[in-house]
C-alpha atoms as a PDB file:
ATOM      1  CA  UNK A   1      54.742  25.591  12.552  1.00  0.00           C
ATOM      2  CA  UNK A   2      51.010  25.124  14.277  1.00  0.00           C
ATOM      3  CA  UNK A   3      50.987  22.612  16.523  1.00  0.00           C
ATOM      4  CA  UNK A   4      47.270  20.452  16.098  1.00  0.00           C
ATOM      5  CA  UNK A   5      45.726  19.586  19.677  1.00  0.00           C
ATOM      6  CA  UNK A   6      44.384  15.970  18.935  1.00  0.00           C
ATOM      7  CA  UNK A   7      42.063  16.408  21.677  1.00  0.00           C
ATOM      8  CA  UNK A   8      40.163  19.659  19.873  1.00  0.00           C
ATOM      9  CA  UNK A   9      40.232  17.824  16.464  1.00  0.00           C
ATOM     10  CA  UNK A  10      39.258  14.602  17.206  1.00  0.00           C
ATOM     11  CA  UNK A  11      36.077  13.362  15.944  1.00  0.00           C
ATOM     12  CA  UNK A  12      33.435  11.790  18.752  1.00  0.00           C
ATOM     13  CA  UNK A  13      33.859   8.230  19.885  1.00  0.00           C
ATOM     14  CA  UNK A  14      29.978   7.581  19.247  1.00  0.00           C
ATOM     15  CA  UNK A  15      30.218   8.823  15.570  1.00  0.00           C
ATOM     16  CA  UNK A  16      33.449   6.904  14.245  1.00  0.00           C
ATOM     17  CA  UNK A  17      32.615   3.939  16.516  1.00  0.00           C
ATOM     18  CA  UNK A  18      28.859   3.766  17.348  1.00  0.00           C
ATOM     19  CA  UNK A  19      28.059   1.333  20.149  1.00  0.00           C
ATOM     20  CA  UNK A  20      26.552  -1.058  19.713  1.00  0.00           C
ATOM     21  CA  UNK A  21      23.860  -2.853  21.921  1.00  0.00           C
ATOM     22  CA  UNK A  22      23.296  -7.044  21.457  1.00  0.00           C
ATOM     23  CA  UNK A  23      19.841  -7.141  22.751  1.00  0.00           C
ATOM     24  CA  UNK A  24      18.380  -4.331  20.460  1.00  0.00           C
ATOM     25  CA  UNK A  25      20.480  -6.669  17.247  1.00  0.00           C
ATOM     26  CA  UNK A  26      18.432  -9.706  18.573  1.00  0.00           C
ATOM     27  CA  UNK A  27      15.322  -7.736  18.248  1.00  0.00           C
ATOM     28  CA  UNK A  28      15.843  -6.699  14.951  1.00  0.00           C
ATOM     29  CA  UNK A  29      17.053 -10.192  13.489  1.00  0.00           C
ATOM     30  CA  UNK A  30      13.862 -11.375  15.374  1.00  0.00           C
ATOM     31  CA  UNK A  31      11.639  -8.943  13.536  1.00  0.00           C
ATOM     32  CA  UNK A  32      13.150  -9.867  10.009  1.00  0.00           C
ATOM     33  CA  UNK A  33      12.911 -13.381  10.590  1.00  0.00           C
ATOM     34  CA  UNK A  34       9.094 -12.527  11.778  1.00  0.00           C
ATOM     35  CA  UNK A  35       8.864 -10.927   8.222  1.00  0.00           C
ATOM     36  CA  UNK A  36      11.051 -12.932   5.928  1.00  0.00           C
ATOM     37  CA  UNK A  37      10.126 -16.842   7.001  1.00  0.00           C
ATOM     38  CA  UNK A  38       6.669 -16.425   6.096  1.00  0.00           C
ATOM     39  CA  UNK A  39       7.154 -15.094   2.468  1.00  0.00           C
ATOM     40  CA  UNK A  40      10.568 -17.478   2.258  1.00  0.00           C
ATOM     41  CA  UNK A  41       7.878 -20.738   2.992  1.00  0.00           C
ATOM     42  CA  UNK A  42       5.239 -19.433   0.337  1.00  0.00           C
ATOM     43  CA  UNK A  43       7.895 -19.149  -2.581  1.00  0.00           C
ATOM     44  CA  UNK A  44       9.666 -22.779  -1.280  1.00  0.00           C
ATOM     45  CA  UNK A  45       6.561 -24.678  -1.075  1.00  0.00           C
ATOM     46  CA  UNK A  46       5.083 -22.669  -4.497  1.00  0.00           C
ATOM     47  CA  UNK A  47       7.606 -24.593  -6.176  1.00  0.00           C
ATOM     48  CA  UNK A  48       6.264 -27.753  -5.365  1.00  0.00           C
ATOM     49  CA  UNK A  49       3.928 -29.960  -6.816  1.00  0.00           C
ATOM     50  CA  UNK A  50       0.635 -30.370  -4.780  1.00  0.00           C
ATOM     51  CA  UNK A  51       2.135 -34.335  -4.015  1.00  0.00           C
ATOM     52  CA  UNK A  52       5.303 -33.087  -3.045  1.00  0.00           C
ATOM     53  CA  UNK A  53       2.687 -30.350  -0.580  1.00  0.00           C
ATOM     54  CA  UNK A  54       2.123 -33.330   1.645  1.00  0.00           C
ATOM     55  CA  UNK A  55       5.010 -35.523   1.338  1.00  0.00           C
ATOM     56  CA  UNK A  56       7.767 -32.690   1.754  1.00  0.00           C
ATOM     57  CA  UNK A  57       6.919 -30.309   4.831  1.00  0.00           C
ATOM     58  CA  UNK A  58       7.946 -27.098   6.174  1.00  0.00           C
ATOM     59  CA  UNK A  59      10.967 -25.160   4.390  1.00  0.00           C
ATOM     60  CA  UNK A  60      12.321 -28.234   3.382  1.00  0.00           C
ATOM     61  CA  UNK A  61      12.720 -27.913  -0.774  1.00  0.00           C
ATOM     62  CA  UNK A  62      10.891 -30.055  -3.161  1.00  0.00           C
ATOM     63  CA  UNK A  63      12.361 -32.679  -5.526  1.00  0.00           C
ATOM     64  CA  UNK A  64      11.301 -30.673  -8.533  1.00  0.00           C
ATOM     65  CA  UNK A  65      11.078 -27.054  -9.748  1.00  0.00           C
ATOM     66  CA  UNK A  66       7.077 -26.537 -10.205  1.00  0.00           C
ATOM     67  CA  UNK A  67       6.562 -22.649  -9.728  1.00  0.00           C
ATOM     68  CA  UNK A  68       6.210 -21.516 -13.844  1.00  0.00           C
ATOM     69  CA  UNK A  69       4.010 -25.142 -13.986  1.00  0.00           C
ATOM     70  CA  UNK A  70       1.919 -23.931 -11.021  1.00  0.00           C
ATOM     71  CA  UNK A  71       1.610 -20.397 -12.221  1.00  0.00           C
ATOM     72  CA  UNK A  72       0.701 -21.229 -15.805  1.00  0.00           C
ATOM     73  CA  UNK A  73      -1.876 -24.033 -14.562  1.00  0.00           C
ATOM     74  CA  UNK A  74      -2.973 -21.202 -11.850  1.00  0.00           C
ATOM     75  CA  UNK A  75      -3.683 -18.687 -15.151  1.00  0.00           C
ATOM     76  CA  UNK A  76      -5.422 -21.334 -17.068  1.00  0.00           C
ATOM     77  CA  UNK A  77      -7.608 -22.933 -13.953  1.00  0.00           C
ATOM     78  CA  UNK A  78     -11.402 -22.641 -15.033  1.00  0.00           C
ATOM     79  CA  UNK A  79     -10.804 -20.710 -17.836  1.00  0.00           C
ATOM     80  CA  UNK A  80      -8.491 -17.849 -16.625  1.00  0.00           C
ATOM     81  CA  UNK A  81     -10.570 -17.349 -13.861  1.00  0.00           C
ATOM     82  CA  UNK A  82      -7.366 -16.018 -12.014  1.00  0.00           C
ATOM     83  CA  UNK A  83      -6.349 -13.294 -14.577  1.00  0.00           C
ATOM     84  CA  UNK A  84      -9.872 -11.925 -14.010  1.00  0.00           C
ATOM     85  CA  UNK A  85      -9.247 -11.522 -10.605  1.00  0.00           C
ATOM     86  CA  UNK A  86      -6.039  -9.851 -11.430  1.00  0.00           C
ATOM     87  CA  UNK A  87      -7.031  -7.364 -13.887  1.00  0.00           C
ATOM     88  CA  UNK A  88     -10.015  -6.641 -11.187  1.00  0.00           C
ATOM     89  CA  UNK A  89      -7.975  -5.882  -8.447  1.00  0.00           C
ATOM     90  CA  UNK A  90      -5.498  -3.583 -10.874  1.00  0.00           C
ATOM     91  CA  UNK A  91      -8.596  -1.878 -11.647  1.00  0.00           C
ATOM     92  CA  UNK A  92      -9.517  -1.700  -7.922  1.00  0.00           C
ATOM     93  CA  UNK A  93      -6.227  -0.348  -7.321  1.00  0.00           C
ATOM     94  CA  UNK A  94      -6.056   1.947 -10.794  1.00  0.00           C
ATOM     95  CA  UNK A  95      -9.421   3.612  -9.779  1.00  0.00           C
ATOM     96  CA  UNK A  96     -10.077   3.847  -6.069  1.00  0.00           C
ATOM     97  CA  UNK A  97      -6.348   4.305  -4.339  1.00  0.00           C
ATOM     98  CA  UNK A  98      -5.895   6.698  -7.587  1.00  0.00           C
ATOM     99  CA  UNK A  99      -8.569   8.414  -7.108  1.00  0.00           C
ATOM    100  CA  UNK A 100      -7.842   8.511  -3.342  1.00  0.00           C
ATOM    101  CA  UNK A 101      -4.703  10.084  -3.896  1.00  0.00           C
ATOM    102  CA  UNK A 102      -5.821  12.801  -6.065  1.00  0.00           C
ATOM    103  CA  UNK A 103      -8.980  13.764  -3.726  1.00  0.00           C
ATOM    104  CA  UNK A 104      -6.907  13.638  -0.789  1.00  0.00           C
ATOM    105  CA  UNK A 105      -3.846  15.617  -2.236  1.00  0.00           C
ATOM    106  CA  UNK A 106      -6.538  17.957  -3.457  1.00  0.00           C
ATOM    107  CA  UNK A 107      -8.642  17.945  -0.386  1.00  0.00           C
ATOM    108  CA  UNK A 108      -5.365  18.756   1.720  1.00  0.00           C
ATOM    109  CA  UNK A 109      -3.405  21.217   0.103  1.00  0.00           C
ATOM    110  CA  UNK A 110      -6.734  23.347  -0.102  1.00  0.00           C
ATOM    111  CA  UNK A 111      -7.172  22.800   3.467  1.00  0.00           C
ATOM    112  CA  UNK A 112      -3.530  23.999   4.548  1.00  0.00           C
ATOM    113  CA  UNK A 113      -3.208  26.826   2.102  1.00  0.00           C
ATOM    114  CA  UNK A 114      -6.963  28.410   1.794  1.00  0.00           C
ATOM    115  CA  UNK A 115      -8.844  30.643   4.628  1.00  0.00           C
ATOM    116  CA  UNK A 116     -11.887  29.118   5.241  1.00  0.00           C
ATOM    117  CA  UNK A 117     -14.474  29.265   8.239  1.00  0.00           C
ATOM    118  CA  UNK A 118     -14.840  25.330   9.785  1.00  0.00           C
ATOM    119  CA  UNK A 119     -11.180  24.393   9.340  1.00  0.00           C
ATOM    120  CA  UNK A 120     -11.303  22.840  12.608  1.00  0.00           C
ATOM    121  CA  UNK A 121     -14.284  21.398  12.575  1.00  0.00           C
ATOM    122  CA  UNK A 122     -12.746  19.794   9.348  1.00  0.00           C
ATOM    123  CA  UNK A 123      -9.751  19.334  11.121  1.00  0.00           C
ATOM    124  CA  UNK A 124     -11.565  17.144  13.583  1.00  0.00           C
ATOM    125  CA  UNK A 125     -13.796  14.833  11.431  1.00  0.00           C
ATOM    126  CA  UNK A 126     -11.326  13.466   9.671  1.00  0.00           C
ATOM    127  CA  UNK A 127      -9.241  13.077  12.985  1.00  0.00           C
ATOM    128  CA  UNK A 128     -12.254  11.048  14.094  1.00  0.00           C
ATOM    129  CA  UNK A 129     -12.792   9.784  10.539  1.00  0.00           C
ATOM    130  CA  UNK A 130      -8.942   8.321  11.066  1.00  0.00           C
ATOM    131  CA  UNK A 131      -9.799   6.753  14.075  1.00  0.00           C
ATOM    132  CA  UNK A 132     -12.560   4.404  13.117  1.00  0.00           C
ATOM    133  CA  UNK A 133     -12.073   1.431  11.481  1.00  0.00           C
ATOM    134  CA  UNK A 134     -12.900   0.021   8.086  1.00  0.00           C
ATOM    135  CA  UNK A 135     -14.809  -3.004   9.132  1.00  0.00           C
ATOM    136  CA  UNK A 136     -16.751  -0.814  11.206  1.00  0.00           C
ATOM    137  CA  UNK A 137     -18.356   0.966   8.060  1.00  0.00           C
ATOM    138  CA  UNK A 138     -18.526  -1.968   6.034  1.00  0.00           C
ATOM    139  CA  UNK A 139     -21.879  -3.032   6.751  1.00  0.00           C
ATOM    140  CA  UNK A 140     -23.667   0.435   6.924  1.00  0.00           C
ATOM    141  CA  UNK A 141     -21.678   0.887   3.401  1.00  0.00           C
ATOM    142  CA  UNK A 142     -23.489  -2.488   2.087  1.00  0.00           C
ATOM    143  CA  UNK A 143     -26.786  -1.120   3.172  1.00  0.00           C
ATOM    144  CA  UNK A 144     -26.587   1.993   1.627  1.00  0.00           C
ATOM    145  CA  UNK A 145     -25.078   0.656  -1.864  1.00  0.00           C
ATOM    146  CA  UNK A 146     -27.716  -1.762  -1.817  1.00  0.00           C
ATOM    147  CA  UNK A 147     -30.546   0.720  -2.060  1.00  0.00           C
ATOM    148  CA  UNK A 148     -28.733   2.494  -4.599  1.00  0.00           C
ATOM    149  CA  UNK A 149     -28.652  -1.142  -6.602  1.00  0.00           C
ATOM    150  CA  UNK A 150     -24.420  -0.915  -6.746  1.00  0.00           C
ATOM    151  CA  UNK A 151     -23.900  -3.745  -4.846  1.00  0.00           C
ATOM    152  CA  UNK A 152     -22.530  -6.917  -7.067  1.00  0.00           C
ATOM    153  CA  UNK A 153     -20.545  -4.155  -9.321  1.00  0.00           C
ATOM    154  CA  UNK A 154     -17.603  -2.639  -9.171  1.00  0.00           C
ATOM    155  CA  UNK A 155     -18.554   0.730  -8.181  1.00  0.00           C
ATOM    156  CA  UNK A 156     -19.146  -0.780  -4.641  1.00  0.00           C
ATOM    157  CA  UNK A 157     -15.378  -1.230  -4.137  1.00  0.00           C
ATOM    158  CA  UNK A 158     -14.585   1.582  -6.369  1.00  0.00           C
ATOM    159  CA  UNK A 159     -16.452   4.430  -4.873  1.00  0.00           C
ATOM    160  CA  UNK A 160     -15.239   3.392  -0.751  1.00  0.00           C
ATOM    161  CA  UNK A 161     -12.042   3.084  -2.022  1.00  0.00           C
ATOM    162  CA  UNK A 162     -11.806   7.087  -2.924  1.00  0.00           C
ATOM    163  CA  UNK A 163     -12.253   7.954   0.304  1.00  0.00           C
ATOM    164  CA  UNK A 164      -8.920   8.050   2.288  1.00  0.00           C
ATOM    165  CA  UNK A 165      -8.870  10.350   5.797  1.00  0.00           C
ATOM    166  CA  UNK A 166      -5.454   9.269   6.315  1.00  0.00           C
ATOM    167  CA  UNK A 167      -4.151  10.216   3.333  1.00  0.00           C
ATOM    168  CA  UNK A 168      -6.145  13.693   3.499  1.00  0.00           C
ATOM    169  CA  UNK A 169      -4.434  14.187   7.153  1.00  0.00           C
ATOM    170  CA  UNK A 170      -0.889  13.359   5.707  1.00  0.00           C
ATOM    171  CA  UNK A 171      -1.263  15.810   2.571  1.00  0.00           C
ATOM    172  CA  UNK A 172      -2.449  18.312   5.246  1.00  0.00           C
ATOM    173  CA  UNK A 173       0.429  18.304   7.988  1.00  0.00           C
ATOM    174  CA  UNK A 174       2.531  17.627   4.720  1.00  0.00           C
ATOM    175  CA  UNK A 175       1.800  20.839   2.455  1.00  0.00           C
ATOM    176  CA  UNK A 176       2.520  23.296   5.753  1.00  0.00           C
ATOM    177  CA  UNK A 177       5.817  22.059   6.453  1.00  0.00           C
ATOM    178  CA  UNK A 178       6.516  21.745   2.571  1.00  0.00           C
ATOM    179  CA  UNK A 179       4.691  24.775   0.205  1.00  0.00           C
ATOM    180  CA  UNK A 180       6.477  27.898   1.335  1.00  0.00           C
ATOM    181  CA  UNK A 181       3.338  31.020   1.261  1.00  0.00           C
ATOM    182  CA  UNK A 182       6.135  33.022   0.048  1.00  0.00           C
ATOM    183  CA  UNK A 183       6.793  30.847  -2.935  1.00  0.00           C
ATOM    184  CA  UNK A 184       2.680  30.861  -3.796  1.00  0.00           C
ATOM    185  CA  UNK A 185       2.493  34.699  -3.459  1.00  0.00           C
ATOM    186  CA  UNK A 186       5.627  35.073  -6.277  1.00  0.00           C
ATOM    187  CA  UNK A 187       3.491  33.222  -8.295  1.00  0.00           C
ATOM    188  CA  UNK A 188       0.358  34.872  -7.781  1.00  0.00           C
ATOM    189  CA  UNK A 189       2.020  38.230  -7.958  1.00  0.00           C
ATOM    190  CA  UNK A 190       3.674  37.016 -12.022  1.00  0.00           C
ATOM    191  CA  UNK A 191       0.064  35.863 -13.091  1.00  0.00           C
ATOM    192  CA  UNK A 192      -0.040  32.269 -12.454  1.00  0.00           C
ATOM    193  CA  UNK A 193      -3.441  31.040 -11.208  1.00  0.00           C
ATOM    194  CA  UNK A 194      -4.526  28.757  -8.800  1.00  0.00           C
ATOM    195  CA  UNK A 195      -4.371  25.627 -10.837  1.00  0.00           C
ATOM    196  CA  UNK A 196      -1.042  26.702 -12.544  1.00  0.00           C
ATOM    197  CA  UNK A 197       0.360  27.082  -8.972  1.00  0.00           C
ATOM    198  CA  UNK A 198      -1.057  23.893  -7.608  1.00  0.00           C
ATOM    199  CA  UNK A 199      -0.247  21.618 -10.873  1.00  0.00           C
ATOM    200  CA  UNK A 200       3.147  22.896 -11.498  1.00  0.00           C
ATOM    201  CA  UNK A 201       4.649  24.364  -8.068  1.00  0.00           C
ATOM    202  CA  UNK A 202       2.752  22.844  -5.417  1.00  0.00           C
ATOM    203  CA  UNK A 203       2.760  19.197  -6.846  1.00  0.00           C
ATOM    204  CA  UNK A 204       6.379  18.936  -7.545  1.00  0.00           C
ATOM    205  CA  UNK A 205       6.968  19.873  -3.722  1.00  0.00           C
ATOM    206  CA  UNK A 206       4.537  17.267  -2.537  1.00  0.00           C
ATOM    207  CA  UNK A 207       5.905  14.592  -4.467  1.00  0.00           C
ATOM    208  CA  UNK A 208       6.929  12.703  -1.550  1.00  0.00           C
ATOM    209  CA  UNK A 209       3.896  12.818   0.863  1.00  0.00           C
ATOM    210  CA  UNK A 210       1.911  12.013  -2.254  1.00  0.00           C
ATOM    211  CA  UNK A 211       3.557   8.802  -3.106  1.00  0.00           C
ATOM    212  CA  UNK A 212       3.407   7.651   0.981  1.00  0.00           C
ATOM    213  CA  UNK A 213      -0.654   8.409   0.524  1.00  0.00           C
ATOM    214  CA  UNK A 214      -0.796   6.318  -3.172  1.00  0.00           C
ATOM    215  CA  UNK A 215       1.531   3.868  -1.318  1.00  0.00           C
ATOM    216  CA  UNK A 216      -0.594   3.395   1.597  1.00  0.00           C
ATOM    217  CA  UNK A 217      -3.893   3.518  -0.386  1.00  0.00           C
ATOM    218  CA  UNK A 218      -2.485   0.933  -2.884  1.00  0.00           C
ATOM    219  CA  UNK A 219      -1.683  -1.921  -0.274  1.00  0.00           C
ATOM    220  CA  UNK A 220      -5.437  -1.140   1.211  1.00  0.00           C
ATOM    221  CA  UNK A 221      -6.858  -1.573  -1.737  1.00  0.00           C
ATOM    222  CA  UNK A 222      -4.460  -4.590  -3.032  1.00  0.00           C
ATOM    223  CA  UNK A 223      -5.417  -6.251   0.211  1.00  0.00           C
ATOM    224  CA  UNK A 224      -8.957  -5.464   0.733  1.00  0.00           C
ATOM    225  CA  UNK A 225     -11.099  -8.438   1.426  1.00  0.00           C
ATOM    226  CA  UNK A 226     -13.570  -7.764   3.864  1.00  0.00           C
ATOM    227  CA  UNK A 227     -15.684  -5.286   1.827  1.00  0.00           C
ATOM    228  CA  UNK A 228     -15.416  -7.160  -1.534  1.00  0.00           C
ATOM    229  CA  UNK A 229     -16.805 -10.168   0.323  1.00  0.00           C
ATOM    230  CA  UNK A 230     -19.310  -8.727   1.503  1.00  0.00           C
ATOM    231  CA  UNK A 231     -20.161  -6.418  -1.784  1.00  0.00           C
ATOM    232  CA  UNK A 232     -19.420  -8.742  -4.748  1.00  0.00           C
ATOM    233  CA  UNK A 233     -21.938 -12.412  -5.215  1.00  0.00           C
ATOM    234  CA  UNK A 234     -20.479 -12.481  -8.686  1.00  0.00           C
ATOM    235  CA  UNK A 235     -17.282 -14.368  -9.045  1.00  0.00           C
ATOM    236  CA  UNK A 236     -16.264 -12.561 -12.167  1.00  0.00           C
ATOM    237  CA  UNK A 237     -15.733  -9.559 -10.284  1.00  0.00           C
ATOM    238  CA  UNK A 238     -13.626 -10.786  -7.408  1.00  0.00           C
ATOM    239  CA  UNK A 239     -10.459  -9.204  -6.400  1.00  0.00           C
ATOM    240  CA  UNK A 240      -7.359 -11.467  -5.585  1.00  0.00           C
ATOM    241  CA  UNK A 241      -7.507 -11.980  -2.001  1.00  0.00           C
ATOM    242  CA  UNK A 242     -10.934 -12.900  -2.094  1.00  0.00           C
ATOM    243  CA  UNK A 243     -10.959 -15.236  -4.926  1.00  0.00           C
ATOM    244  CA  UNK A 244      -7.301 -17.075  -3.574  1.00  0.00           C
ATOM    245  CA  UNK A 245      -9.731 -17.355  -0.318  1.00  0.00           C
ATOM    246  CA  UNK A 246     -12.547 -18.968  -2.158  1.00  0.00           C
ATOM    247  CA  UNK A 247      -9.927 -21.556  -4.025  1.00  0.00           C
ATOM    248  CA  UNK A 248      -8.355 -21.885  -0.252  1.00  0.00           C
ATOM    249  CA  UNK A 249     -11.844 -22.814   0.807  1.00  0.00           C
ATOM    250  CA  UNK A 250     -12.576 -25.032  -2.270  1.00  0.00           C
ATOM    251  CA  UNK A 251      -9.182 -27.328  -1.455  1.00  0.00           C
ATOM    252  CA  UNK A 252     -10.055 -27.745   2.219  1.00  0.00           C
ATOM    253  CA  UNK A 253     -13.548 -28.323   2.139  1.00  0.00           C
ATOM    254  CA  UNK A 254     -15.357 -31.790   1.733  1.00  0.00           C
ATOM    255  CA  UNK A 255     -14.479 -33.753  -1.656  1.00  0.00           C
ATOM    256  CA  UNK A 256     -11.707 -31.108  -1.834  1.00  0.00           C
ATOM    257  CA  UNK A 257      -9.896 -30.547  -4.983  1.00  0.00           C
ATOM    258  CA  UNK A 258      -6.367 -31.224  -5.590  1.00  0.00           C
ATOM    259  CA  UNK A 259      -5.563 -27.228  -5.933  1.00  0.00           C
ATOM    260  CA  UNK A 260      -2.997 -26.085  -3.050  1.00  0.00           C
ATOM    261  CA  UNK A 261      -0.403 -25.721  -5.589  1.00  0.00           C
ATOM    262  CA  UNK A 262      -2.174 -23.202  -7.533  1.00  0.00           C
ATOM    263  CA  UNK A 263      -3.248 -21.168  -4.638  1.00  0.00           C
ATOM    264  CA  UNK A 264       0.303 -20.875  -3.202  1.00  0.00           C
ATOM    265  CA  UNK A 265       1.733 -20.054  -6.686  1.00  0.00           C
ATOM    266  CA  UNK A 266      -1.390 -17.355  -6.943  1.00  0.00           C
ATOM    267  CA  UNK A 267      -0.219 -15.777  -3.695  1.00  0.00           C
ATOM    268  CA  UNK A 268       3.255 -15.517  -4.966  1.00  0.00           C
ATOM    269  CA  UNK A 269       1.763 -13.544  -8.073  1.00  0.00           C
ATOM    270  CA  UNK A 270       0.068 -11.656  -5.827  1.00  0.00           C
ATOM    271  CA  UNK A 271       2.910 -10.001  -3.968  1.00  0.00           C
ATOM    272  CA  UNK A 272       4.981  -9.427  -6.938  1.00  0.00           C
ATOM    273  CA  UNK A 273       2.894  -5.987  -7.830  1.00  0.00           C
ATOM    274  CA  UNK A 274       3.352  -4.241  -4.383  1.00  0.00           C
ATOM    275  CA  UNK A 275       7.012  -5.484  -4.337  1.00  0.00           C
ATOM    276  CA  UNK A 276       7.735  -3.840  -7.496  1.00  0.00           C
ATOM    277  CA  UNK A 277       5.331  -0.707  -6.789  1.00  0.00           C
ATOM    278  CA  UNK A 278       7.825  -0.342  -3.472  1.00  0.00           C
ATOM    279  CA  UNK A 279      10.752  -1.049  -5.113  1.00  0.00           C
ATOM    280  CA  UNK A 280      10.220   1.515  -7.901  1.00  0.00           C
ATOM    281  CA  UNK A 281       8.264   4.399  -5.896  1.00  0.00           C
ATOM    282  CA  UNK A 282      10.927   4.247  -3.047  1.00  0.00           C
ATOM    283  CA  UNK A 283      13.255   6.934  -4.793  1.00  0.00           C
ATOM    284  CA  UNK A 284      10.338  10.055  -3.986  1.00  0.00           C
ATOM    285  CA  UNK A 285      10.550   8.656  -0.525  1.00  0.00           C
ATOM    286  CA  UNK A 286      14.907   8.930  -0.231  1.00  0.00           C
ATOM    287  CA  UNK A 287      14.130  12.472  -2.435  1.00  0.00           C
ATOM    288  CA  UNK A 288      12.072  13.306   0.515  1.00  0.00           C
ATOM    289  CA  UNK A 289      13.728  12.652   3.514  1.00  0.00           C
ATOM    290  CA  UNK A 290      17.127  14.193   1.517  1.00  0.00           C
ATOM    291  CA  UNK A 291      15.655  17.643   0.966  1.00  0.00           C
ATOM    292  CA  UNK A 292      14.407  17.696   5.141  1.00  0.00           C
ATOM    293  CA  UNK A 293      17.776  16.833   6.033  1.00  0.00           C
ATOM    294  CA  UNK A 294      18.604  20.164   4.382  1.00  0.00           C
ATOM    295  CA  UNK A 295      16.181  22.326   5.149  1.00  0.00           C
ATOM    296  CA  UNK A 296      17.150  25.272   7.103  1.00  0.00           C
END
């Protein structure tokens, strides 16, 4: 009978027992509590009423539970001024990250797959274009819309929005390491052309680094507020973030108006979108990072 030498077929102490380290633990339970208290006070004190907002502090719970009152008084508040805001910033979103994501999936697999004289010159603008930051182009983007006469529409939020250097980077690095040549040259060689290849082959392979670019460009448009604020006079055409600002603004100011409850309940709202666009787009990501893992 074959004798088994334990010591040749036993499995590594650091896989079946990983070590484990206290300090880096109490980093990471510092870093979720950093991330988690925040958005655990905004849905406790949303469920308040705005007396029980000054009588009942901190992340102690209210008497009462207020948060479908506060969100249906936040919907009707001067006329469903709020679900404006809402269906502005889905169109914000809809439009300009989008759009971002198609130009820069576009944009990047044509850099990474097509010959063409400049590609480092390309290569390095939007390097460079990466590198500066948004605020910094926000007021030479205000004086250029406003001799075009955009400004105070929603082309001014639309039309910066398309632009995303990031995301045309990520497609870039993404569709080398990702779109086999071999596999495009089988499918020129059968007939396909260039669109067929790129809308049906190249696509399905980039499905992951294309949902991290619409992810990314989704959450800056979701949470842009410096360029709307500076763009947009008319309230009607205010995104979330800046109209919850001006209602922040409204309840803290002189002869302020009872209204704290309906701006914490409207930030709750507002989170609930990108929450769910995570929660549902994560898959592509897990897809993604499975498929590396096997790639020989």
């Amino acid at each position: 009978m074959r004798t088994i030498n334990p010591k040749v077929h036993r499995r590594p102490h650091s896989i079946t027992h990983p070590r484990k380290s206290i300090a880096l633990t109490l980093i990471m339970i510092l870093f979720l509590a950093y991330a988690l208290v925040p958005l655990l006070w905004l849905v406790i004190n949303a469920n308040k009423t705005q007396t029980e907002l000054f009588t009942v502090s901190g992340l102690a719970p209210g008497g009462s539970f207020a948060l479908f009152d506060n969100i249906v008084a936040t919907f009707t508040y001067r006329d469903g001024i709020f679900g404006r805001w809402l269906g502005n910033t889905l169109l914000y979103v809809v439009a300009g990250a989008g759009g971002a994501t198609f130009l820069a999936t576009l944009a990047g697999y044509g850099l990474a797959k097509y010959a063409m004289p400049g590609r480092r010159a390309y290569f390095a603008v939007v390097l460079g274009a990466i590198a500066v930051p948004g605020t910094a182009l926000a007021v030479p983007t205000f004086l250029l819309f406003s001799r075009l006469g955009l400004t105070d529409t929603p082309w001014a939020i639309i039309i910066p929005s398309l632009i995303s250097p990031f995301g045309l980077y990520l497609i870039w690095v993404y569709t080398l390491e990702s779109v086999p040549k071999e596999l495009l040259e089988a499918a020129r060689i059968d007939g396909a052309s260039e669109m067929r290849i790129f809308f049906t082959i190249a696509i399905r392979l980039l499905a992951p680094g294309i949902v991290t670019v619409a992810l990314f460009a989704i959450v800056a448009t979701w949470n842009n507020y410096f360029l709307p604020l500076i763009m947009l006079r008319d309230p009607d055409w205010y995104p979330l973030t800046v109209g919850l600002n001006q209602w922040s603004a409204q309840a803290s100011g002189v002869g302020a108006e009872p209204i704290y409850h309906l701006v914490l309940a409207g930030s709750v709202i507002t989170i609930v979108p990108i929450i769910a666009v995570f929660i549902l787009l994560q898959r592509f990501w897990q897809s993604g990072l499975s498929t590396g893992s096997v790639k020989g």
